[in-house]
PDB file of N, CA and C in Angstrom:
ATOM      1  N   UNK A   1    -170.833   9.859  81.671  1.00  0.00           N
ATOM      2  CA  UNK A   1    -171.302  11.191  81.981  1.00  0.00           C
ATOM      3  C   UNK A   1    -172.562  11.459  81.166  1.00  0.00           C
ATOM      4  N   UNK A   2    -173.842  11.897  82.225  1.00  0.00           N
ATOM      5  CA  UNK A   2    -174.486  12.309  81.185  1.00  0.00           C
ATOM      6  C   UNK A   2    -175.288  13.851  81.202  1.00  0.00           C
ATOM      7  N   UNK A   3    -175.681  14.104  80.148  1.00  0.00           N
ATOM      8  CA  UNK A   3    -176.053  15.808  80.083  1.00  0.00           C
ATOM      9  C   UNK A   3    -177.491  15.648  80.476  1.00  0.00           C
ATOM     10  N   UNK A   4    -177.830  16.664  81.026  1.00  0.00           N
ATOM     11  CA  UNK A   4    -178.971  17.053  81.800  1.00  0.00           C
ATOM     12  C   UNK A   4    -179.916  18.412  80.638  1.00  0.00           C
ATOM     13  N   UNK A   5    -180.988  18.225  80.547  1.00  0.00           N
ATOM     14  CA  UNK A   5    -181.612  19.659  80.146  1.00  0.00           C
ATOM     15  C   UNK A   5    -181.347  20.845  80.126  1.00  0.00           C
ATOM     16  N   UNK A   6    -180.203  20.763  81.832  1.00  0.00           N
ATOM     17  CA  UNK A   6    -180.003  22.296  82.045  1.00  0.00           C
ATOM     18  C   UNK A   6    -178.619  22.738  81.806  1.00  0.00           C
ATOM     19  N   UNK A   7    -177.910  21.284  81.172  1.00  0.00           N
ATOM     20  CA  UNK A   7    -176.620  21.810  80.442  1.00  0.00           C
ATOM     21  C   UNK A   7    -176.540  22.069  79.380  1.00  0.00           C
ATOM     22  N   UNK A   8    -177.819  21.992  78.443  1.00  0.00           N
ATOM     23  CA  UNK A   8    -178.385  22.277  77.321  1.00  0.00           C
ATOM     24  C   UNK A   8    -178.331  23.447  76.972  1.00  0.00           C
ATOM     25  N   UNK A   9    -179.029  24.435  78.264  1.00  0.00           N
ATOM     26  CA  UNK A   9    -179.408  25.158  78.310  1.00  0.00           C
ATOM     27  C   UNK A   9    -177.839  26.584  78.432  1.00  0.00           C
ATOM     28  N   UNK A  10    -177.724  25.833  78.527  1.00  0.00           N
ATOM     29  CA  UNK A  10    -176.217  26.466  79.021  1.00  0.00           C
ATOM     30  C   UNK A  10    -175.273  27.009  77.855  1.00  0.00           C
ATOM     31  N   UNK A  11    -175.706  26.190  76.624  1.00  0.00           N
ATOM     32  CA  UNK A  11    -174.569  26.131  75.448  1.00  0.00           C
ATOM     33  C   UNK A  11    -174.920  27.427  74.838  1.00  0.00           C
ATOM     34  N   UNK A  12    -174.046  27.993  74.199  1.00  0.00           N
ATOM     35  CA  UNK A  12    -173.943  29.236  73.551  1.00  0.00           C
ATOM     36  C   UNK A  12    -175.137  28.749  72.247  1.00  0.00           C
ATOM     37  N   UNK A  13    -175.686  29.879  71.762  1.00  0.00           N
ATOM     38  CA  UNK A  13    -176.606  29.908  70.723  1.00  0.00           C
ATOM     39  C   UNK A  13    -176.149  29.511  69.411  1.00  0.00           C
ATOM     40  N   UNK A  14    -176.299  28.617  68.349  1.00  0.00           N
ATOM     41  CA  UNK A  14    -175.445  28.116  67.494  1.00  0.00           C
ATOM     42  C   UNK A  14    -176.524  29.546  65.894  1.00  0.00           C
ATOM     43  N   UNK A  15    -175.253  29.886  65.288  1.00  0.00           N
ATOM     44  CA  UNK A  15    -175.680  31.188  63.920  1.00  0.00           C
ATOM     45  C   UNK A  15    -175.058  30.348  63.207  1.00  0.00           C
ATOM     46  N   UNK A  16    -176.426  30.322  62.105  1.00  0.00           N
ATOM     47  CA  UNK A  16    -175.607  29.702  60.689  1.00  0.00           C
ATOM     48  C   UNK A  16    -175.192  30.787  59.896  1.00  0.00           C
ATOM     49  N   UNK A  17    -173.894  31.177  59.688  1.00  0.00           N
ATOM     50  CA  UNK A  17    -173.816  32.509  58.906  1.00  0.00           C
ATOM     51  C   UNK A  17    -174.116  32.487  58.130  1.00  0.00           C
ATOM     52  N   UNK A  18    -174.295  33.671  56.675  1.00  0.00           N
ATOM     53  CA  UNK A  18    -174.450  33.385  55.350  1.00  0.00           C
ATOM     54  C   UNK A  18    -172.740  33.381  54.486  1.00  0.00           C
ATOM     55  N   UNK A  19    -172.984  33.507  53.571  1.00  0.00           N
ATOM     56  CA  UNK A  19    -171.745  33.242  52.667  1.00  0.00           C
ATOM     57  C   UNK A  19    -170.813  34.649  52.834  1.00  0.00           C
ATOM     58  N   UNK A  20    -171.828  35.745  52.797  1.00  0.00           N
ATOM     59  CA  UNK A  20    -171.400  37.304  52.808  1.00  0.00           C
ATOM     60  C   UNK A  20    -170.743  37.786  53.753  1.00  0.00           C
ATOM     61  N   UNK A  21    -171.706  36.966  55.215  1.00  0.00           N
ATOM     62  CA  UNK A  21    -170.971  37.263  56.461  1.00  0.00           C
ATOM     63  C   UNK A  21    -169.626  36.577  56.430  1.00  0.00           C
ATOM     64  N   UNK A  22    -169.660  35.479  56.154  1.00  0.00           N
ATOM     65  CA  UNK A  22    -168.250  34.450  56.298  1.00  0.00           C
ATOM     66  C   UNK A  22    -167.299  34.631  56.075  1.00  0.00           C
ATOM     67  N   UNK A  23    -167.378  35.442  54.513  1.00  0.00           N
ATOM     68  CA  UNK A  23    -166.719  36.101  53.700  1.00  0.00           C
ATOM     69  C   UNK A  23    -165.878  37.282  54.253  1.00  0.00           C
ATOM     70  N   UNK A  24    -166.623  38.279  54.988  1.00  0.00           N
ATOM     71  CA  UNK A  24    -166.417  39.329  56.023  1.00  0.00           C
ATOM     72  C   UNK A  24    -165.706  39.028  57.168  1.00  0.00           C
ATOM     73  N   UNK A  25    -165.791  37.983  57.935  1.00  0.00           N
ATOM     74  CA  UNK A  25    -164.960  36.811  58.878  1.00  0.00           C
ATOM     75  C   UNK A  25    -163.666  36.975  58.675  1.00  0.00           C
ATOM     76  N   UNK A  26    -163.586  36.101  57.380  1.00  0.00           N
ATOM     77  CA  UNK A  26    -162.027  35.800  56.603  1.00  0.00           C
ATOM     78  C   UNK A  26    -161.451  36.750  56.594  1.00  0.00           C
ATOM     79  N   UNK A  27    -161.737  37.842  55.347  1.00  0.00           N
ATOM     80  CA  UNK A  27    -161.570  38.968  55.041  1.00  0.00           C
ATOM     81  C   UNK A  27    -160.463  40.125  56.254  1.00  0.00           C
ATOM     82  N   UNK A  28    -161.388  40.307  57.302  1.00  0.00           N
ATOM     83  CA  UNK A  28    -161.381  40.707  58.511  1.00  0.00           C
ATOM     84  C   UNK A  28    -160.075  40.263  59.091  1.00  0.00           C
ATOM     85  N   UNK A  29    -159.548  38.590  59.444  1.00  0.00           N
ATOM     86  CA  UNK A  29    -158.997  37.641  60.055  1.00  0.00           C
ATOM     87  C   UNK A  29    -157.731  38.052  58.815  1.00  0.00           C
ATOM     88  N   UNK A  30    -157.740  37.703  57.724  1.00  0.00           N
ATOM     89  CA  UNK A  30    -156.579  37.613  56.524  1.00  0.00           C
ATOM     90  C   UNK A  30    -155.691  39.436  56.704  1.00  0.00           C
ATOM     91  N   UNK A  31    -156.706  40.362  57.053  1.00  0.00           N
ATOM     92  CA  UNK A  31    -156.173  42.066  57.510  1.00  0.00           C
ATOM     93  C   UNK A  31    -155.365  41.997  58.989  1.00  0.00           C
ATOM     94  N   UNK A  32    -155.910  41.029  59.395  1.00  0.00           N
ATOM     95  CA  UNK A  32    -155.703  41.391  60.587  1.00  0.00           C
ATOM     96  C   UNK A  32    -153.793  40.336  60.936  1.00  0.00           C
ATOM     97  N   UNK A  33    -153.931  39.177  60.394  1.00  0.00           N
ATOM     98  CA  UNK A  33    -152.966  38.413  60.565  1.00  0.00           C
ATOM     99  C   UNK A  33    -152.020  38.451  59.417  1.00  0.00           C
ATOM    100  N   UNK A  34    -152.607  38.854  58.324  1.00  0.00           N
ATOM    101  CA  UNK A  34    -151.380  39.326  56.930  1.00  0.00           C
ATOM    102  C   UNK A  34    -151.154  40.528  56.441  1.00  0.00           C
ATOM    103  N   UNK A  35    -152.375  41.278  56.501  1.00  0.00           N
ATOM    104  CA  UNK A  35    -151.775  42.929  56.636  1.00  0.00           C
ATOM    105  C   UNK A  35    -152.512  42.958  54.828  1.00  0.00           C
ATOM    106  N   UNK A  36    -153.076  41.897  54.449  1.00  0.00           N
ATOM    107  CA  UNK A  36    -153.905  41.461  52.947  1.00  0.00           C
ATOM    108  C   UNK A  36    -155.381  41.193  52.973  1.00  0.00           C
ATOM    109  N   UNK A  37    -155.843  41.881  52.255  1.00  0.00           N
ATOM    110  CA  UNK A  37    -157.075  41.057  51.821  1.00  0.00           C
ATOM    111  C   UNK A  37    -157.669  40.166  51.581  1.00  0.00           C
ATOM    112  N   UNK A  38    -158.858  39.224  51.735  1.00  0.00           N
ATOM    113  CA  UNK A  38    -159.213  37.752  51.606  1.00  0.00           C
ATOM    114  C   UNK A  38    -159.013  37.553  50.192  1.00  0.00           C
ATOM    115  N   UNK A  39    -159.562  38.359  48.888  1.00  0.00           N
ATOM    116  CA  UNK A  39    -158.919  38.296  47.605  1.00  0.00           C
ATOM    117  C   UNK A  39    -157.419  37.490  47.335  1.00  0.00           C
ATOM    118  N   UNK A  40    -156.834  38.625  47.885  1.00  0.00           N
ATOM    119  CA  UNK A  40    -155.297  38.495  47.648  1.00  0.00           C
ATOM    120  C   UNK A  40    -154.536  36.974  48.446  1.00  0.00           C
ATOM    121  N   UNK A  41    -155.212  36.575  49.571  1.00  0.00           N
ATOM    122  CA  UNK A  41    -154.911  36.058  50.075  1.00  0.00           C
ATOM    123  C   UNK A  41    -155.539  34.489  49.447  1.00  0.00           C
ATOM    124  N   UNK A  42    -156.837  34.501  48.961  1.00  0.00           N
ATOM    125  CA  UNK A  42    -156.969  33.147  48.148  1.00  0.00           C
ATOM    126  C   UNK A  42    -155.844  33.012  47.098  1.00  0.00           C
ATOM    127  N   UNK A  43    -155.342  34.309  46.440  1.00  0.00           N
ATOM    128  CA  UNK A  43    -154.719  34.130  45.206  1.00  0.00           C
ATOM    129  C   UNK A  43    -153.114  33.184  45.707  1.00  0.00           C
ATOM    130  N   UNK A  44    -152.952  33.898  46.420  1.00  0.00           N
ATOM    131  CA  UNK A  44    -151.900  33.298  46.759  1.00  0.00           C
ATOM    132  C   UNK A  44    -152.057  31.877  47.636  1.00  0.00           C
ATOM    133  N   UNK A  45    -153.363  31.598  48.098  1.00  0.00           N
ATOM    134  CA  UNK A  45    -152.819  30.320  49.012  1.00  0.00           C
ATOM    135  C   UNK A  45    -153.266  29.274  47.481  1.00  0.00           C
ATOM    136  N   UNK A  46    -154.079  29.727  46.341  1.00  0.00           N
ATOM    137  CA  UNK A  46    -154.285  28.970  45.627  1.00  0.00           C
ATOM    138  C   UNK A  46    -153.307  28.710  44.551  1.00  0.00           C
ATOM    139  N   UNK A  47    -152.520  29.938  44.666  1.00  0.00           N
ATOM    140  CA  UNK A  47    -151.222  29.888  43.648  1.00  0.00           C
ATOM    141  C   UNK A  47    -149.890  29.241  44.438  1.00  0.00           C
ATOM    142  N   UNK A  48    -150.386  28.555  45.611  1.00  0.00           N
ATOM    143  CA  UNK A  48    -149.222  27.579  45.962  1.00  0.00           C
ATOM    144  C   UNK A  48    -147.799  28.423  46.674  1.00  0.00           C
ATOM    145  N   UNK A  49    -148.479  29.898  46.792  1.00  0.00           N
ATOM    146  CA  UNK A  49    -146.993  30.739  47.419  1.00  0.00           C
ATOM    147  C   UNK A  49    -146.909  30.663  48.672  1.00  0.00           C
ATOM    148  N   UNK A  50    -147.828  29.558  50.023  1.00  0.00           N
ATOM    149  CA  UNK A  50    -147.462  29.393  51.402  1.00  0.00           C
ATOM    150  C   UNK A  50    -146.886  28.546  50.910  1.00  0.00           C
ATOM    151  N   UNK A  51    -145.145  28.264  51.670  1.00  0.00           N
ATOM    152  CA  UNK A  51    -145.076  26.885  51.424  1.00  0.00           C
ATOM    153  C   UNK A  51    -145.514  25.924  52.229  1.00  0.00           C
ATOM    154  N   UNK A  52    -145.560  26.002  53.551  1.00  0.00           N
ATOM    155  CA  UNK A  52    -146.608  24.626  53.965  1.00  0.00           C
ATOM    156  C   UNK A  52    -147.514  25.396  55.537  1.00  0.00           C
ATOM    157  N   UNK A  53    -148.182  25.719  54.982  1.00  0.00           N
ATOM    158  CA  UNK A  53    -149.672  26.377  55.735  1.00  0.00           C
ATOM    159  C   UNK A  53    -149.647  25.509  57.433  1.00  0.00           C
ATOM    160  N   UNK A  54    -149.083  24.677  57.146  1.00  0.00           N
ATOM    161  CA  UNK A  54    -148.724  23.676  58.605  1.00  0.00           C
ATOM    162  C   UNK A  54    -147.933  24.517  59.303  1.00  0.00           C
ATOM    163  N   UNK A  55    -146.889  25.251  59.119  1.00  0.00           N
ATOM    164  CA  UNK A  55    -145.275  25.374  59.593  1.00  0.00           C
ATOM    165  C   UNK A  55    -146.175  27.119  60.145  1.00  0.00           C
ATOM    166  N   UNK A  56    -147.199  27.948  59.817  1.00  0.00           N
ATOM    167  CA  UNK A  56    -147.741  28.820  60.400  1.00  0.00           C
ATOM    168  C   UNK A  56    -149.694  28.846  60.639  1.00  0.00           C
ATOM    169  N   UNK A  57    -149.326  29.414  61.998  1.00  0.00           N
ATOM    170  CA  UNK A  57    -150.767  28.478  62.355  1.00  0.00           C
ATOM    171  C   UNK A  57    -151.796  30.283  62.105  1.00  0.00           C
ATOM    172  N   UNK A  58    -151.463  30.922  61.650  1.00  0.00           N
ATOM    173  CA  UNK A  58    -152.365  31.817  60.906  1.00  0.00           C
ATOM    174  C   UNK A  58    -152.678  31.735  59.677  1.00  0.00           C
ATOM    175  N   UNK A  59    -151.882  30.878  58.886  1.00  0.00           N
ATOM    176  CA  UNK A  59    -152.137  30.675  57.469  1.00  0.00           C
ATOM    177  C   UNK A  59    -152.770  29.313  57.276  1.00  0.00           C
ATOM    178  N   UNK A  60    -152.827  28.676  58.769  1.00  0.00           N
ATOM    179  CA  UNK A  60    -153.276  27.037  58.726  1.00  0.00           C
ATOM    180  C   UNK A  60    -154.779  27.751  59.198  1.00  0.00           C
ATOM    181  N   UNK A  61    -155.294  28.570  59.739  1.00  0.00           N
ATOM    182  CA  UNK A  61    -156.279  29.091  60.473  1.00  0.00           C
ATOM    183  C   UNK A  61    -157.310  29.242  59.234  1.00  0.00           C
ATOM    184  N   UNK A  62    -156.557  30.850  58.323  1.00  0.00           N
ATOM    185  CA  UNK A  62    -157.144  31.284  57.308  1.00  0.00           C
ATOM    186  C   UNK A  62    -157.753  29.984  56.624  1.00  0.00           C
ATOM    187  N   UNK A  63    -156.571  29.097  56.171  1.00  0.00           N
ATOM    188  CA  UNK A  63    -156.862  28.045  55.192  1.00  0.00           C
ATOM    189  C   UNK A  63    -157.713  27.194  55.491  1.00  0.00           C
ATOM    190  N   UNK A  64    -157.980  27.213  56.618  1.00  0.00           N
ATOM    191  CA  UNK A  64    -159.354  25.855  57.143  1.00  0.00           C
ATOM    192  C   UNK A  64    -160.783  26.814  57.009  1.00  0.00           C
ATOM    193  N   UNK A  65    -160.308  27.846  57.200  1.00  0.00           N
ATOM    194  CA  UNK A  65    -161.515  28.847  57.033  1.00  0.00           C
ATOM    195  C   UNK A  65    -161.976  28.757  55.576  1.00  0.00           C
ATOM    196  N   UNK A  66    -161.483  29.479  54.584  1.00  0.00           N
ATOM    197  CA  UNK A  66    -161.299  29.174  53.280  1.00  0.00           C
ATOM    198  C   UNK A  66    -162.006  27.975  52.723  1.00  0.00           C
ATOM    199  N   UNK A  67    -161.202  26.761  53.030  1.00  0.00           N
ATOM    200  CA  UNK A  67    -161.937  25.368  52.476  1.00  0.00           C
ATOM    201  C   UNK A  67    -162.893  25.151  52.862  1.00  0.00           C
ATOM    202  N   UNK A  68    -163.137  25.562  54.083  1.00  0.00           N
ATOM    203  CA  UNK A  68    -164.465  25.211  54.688  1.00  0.00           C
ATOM    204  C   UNK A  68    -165.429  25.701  53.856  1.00  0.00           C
ATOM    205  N   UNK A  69    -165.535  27.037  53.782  1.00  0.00           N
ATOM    206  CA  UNK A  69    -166.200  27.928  52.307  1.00  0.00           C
ATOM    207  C   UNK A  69    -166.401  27.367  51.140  1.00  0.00           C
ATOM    208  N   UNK A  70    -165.404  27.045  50.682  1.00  0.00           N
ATOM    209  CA  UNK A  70    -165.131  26.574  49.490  1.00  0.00           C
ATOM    210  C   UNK A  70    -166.088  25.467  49.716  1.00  0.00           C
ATOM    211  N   UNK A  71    -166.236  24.372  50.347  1.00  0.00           N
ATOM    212  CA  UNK A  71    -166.667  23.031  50.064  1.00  0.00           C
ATOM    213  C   UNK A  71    -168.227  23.435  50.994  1.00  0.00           C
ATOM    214  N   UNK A  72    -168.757  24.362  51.660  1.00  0.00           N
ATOM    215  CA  UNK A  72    -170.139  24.880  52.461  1.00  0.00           C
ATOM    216  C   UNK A  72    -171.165  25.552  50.284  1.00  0.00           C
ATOM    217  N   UNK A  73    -170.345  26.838  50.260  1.00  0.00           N
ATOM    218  CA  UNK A  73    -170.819  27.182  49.147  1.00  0.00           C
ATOM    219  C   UNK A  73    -169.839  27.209  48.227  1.00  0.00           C
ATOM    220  N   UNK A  74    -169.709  26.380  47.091  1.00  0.00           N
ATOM    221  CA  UNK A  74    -168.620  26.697  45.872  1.00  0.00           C
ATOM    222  C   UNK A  74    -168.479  28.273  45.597  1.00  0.00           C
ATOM    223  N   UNK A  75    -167.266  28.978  45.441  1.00  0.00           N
ATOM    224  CA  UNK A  75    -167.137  30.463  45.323  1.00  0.00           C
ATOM    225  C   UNK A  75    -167.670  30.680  44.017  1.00  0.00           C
ATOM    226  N   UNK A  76    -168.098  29.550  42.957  1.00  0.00           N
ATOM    227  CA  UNK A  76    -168.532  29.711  41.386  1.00  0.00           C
ATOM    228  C   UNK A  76    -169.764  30.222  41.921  1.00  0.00           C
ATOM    229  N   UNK A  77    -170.434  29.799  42.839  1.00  0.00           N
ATOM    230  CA  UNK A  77    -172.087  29.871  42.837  1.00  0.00           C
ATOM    231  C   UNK A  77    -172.450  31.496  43.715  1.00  0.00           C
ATOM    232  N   UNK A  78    -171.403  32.257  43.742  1.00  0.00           N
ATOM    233  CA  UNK A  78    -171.322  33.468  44.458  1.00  0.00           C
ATOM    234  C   UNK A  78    -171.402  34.400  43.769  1.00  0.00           C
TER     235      UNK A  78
END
């Protein structure tokens, strides 16, 4: 199969967010699916209180979100 110019053309516009927006993302997503804040919600996925982030796919969601962050901009450099 191959792509043509005008399927190019077709693809949604790619946004590199910034750290602030991303942040706002999570934030947003962690209220909306835990009823918590992105704060509260690092504390705890970093204090080991999900027990396996696999077994719920909103806390597997958050958490890919999260690392992704984590390893895009270190949260030290924020």
């Amino acid at each position: 199969m191959t792509t043509s110019a005008e399927d190019l053309n077709d693809l949604p516009e790619i946004v590199d967010l910034s750290r602030e927006s991303s942040w706002a993302i999570l934030d947003e997503d962690c209220r909306a699916y835990l009823g918590i804040g992105v704060d509260e919600f690092v504390r705890r996925y970093n204090a080991g209180e999900y027990d396996d982030p696999d077994d719920d796919p909103r806390i597997m969601s958050l958490a890919m979100h999260l690392e992704h962050l984590q390893r895009r901009i270190p949260l030290a450099e924020a």
